[in-house]
PDB file of N, CA and C in Angstrom:
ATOM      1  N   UNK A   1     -20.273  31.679   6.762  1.00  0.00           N
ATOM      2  CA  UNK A   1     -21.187  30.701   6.197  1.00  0.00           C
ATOM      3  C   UNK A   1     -21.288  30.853   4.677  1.00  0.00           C
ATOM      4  N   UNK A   2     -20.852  32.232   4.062  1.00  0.00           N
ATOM      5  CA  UNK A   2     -21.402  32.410   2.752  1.00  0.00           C
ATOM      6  C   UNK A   2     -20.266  31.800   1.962  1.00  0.00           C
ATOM      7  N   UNK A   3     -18.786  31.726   2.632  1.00  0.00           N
ATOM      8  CA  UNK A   3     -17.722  31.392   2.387  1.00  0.00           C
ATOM      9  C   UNK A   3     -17.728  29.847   2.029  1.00  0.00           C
ATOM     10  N   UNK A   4     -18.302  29.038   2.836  1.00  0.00           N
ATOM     11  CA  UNK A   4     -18.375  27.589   2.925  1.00  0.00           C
ATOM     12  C   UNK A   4     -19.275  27.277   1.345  1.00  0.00           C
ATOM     13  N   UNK A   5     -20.693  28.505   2.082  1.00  0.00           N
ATOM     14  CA  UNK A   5     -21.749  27.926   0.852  1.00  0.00           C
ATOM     15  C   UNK A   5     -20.878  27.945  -0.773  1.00  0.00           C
ATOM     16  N   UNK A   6     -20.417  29.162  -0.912  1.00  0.00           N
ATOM     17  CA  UNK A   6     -19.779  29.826  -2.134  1.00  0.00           C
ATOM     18  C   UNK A   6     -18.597  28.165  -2.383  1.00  0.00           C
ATOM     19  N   UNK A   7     -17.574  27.970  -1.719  1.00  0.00           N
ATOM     20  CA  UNK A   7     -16.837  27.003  -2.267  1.00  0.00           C
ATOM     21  C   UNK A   7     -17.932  25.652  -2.029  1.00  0.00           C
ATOM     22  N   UNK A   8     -18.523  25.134  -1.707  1.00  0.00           N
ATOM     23  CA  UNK A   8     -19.739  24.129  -2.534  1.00  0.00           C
ATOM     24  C   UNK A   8     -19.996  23.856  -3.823  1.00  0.00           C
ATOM     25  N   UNK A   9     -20.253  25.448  -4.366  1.00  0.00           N
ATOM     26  CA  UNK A   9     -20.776  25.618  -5.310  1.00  0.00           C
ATOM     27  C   UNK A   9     -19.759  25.819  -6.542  1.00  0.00           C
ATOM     28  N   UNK A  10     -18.618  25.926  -6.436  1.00  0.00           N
ATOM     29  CA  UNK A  10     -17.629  26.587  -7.215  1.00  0.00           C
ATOM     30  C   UNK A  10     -16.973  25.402  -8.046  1.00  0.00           C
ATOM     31  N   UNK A  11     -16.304  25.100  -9.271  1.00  0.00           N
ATOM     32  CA  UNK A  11     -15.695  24.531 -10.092  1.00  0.00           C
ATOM     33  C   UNK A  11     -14.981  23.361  -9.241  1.00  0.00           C
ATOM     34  N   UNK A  12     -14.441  23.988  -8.350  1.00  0.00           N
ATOM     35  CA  UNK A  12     -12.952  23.593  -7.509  1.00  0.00           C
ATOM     36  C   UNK A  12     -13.461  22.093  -6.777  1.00  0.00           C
ATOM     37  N   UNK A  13     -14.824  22.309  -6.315  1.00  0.00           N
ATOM     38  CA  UNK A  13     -15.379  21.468  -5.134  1.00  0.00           C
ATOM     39  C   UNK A  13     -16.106  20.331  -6.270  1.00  0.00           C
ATOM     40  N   UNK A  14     -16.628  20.906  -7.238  1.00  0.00           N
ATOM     41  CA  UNK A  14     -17.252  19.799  -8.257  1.00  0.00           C
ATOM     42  C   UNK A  14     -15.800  19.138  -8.796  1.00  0.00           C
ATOM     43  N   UNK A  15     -15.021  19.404  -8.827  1.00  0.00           N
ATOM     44  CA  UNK A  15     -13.995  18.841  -9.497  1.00  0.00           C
ATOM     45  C   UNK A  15     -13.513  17.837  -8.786  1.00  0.00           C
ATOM     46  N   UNK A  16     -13.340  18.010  -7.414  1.00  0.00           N
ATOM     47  CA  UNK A  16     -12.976  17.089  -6.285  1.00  0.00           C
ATOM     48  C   UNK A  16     -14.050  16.336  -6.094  1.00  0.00           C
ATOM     49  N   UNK A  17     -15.324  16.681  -6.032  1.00  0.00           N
ATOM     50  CA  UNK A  17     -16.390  15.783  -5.485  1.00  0.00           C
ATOM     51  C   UNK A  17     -16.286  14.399  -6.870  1.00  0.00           C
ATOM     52  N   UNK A  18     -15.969  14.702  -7.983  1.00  0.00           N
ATOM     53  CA  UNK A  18     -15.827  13.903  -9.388  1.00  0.00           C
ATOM     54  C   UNK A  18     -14.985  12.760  -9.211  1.00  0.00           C
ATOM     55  N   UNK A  19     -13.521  13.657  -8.550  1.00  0.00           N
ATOM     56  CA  UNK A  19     -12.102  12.212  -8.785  1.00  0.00           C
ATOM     57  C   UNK A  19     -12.282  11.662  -7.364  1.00  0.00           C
ATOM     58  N   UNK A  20     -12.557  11.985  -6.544  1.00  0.00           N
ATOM     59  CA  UNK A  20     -12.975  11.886  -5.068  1.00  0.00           C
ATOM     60  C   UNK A  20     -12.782  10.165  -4.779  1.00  0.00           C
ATOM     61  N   UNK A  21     -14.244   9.861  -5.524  1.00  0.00           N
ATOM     62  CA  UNK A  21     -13.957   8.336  -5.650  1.00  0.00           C
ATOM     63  C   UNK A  21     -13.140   7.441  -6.237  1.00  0.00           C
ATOM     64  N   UNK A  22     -13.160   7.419  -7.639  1.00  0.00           N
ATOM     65  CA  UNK A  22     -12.262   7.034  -8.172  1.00  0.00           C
ATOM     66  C   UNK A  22     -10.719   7.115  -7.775  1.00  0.00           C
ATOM     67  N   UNK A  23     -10.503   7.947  -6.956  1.00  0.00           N
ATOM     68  CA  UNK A  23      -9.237   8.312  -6.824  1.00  0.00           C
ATOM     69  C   UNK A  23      -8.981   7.446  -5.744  1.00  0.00           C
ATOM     70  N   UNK A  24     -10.033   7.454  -4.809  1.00  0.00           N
ATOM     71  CA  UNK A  24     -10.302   6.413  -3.044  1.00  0.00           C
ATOM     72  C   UNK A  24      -9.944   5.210  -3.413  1.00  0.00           C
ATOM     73  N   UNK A  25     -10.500   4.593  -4.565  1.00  0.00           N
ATOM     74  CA  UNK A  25     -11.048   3.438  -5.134  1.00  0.00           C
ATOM     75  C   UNK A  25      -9.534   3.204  -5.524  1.00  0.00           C
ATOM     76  N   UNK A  26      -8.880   3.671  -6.117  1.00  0.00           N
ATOM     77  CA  UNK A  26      -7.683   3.143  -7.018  1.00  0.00           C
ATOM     78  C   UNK A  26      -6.586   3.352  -6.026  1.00  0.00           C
ATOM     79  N   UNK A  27      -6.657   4.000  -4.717  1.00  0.00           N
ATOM     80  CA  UNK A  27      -5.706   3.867  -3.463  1.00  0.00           C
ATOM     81  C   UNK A  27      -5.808   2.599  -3.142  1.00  0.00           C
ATOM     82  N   UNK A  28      -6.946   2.289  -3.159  1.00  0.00           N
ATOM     83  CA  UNK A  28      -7.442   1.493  -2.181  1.00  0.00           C
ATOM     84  C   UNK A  28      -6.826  -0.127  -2.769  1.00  0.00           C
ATOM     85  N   UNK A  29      -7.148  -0.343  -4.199  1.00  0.00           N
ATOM     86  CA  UNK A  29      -6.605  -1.486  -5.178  1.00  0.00           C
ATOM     87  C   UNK A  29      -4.914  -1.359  -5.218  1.00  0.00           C
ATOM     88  N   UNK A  30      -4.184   0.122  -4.818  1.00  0.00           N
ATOM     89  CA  UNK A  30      -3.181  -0.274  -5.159  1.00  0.00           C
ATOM     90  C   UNK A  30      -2.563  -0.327  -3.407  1.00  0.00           C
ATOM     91  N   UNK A  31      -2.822  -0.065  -2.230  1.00  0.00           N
ATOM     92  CA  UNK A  31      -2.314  -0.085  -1.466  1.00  0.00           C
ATOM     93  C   UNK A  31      -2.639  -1.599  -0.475  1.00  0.00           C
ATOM     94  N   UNK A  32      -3.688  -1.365  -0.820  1.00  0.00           N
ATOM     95  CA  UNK A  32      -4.029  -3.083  -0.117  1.00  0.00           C
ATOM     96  C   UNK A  32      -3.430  -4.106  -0.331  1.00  0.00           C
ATOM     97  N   UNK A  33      -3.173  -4.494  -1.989  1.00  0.00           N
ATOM     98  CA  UNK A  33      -1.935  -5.812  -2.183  1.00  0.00           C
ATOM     99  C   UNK A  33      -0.585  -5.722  -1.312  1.00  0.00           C
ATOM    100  N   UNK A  34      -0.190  -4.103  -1.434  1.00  0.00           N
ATOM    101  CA  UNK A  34       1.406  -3.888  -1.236  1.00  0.00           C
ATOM    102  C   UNK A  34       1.343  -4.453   0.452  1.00  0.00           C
ATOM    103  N   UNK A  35       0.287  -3.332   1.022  1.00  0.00           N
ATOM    104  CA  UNK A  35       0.625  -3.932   2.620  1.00  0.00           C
ATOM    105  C   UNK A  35       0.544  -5.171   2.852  1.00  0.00           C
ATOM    106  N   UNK A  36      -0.440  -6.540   1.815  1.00  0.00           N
ATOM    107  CA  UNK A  36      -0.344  -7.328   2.173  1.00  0.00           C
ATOM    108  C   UNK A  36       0.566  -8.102   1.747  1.00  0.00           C
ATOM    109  N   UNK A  37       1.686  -7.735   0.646  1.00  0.00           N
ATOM    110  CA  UNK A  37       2.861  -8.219   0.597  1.00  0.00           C
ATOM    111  C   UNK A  37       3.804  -7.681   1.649  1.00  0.00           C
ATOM    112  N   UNK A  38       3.662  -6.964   2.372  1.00  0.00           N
ATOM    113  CA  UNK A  38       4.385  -6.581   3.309  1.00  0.00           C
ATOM    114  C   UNK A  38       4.099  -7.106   4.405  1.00  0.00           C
ATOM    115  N   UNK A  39       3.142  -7.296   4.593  1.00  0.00           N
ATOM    116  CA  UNK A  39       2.843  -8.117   5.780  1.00  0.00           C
ATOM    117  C   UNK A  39       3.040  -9.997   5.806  1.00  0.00           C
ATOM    118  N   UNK A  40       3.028 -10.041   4.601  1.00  0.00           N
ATOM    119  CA  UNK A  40       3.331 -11.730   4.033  1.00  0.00           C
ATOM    120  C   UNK A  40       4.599 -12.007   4.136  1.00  0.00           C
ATOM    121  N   UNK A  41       5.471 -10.968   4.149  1.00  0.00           N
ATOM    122  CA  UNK A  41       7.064 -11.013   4.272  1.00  0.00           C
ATOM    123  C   UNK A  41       7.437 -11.787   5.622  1.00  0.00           C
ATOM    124  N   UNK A  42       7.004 -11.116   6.360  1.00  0.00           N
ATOM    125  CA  UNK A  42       6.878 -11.483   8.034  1.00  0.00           C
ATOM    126  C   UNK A  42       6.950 -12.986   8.159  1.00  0.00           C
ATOM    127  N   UNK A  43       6.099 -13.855   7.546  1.00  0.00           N
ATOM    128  CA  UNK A  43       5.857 -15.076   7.931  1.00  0.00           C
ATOM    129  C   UNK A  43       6.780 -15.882   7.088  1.00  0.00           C
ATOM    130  N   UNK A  44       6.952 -17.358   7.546  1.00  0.00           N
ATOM    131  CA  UNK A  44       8.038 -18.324   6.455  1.00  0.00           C
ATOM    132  C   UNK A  44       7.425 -19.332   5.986  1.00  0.00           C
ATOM    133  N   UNK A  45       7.653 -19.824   5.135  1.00  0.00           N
ATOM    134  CA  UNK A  45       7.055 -20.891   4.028  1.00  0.00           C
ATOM    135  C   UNK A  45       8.516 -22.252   4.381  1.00  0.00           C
ATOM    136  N   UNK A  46       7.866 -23.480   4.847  1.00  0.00           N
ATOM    137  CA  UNK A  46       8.201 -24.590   4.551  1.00  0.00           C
ATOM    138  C   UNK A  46       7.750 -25.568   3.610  1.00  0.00           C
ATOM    139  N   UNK A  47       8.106 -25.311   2.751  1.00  0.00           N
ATOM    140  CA  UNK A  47       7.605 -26.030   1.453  1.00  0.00           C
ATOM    141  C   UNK A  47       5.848 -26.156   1.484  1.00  0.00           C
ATOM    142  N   UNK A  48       4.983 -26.680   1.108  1.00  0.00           N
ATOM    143  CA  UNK A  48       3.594 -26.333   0.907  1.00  0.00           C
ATOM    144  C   UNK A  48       3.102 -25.530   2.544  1.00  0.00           C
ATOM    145  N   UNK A  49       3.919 -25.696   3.856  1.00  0.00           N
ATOM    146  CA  UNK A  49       3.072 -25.372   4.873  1.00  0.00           C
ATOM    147  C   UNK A  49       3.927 -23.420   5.376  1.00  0.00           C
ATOM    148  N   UNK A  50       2.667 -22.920   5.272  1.00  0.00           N
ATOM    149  CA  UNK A  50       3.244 -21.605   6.207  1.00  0.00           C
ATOM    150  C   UNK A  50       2.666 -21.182   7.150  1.00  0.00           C
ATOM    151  N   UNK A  51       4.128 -21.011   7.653  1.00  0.00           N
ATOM    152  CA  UNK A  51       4.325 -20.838   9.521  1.00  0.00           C
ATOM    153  C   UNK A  51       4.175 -18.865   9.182  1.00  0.00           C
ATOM    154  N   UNK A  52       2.555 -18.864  10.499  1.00  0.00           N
ATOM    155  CA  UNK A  52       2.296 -17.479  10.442  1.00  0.00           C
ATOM    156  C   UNK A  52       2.933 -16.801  11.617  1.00  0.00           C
ATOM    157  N   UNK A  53       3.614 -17.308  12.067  1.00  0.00           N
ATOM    158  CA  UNK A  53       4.393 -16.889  13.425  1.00  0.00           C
ATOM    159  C   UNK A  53       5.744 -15.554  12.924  1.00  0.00           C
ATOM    160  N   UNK A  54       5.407 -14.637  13.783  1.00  0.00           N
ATOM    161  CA  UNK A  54       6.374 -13.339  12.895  1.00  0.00           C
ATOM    162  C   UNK A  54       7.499 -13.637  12.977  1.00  0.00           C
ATOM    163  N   UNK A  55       8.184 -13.437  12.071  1.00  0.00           N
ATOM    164  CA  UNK A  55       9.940 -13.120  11.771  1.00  0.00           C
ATOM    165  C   UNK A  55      10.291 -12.505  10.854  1.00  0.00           C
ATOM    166  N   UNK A  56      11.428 -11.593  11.502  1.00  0.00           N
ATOM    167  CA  UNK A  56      11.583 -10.603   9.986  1.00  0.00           C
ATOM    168  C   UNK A  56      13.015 -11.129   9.660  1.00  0.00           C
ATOM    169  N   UNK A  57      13.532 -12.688   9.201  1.00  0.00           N
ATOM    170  CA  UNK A  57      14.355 -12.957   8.839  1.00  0.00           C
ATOM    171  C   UNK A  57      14.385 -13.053   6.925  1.00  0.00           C
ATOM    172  N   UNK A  58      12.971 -12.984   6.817  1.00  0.00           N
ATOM    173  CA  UNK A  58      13.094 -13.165   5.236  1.00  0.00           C
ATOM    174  C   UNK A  58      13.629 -11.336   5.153  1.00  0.00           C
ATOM    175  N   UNK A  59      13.140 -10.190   5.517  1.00  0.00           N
ATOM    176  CA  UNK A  59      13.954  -9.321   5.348  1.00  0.00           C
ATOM    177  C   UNK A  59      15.392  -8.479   5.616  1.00  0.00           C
ATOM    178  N   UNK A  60      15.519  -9.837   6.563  1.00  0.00           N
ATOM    179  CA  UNK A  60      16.850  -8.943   7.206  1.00  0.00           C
ATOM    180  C   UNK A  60      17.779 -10.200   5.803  1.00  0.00           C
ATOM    181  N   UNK A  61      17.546 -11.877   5.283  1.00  0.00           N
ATOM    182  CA  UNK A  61      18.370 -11.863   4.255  1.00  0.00           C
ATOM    183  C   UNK A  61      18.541 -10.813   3.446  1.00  0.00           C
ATOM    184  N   UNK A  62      17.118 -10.382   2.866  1.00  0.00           N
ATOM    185  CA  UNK A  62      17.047  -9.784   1.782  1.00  0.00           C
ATOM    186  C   UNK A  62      17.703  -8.703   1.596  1.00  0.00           C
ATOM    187  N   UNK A  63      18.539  -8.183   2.683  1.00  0.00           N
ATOM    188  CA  UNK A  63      19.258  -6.539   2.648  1.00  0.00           C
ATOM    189  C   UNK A  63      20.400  -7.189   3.255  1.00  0.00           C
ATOM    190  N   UNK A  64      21.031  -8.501   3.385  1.00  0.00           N
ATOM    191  CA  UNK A  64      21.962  -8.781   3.843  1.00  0.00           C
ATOM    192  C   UNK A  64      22.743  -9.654   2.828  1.00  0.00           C
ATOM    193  N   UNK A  65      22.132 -10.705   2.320  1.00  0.00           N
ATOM    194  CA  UNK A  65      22.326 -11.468   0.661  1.00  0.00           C
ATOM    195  C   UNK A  65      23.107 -10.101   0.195  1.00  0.00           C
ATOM    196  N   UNK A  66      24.355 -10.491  -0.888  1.00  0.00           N
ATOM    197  CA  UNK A  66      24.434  -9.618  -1.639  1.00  0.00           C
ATOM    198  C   UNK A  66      23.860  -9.995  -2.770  1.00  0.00           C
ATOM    199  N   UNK A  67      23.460 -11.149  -3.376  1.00  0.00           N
ATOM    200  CA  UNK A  67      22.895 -11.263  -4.332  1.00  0.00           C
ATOM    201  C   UNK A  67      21.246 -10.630  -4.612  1.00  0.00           C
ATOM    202  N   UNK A  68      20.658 -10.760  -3.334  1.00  0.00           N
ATOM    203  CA  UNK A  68      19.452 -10.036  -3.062  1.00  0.00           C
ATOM    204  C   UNK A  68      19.593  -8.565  -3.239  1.00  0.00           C
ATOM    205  N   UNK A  69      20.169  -7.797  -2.414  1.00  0.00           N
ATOM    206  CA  UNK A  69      20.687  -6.319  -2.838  1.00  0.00           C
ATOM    207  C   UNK A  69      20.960  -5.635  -4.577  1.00  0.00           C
ATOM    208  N   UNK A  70      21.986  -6.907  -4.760  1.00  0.00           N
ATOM    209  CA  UNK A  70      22.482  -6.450  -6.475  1.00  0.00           C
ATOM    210  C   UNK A  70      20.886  -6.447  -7.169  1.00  0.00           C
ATOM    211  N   UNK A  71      19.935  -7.389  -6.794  1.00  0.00           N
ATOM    212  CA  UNK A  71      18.833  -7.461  -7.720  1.00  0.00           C
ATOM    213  C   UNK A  71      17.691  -5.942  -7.289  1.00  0.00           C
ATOM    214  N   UNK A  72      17.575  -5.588  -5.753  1.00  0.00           N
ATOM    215  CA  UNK A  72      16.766  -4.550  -5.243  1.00  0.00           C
ATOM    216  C   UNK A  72      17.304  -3.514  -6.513  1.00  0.00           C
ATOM    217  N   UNK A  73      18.623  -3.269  -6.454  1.00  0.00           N
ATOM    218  CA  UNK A  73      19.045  -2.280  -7.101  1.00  0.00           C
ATOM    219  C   UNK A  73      18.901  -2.386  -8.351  1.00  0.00           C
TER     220      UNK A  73
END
């Protein structure tokens, strides 16, 4: 118990308790767009209307195009 209390109290735990959030916070802004570009991939766009029905044909061009590839790279 004195072990637990002692790191509470110590530099190490204030230091973490500090970036803790900020750090949550800025996962959180940068991972949320990506999955939802990743998940937006899935679906297809017919000119103004999109079809939310899954297909992973926009990614299987995209690694199959060589012009798509030359640009990944």
């Amino acid at each position: 118990m004195d072990r637990v209390k002692n790191w509470f109290s110590s530099d190490s735990s204030r230091g973490l308790t500090l970036i803790g959030l900020p750090f949550g916070f800025s996962l959180l802004l940068l991972a949320a767009p990506m999955l939802l570009i990743f998940f937006l991939g899935f679906w297809t766009q017919d000119y103004l209307v999109l079809d939310r029905s899954f297909s992973p044909d926009n990614y299987i061009e995209a690694w199959t195009e060589p012009i798509y590839r030359d640009l990944m790279l």
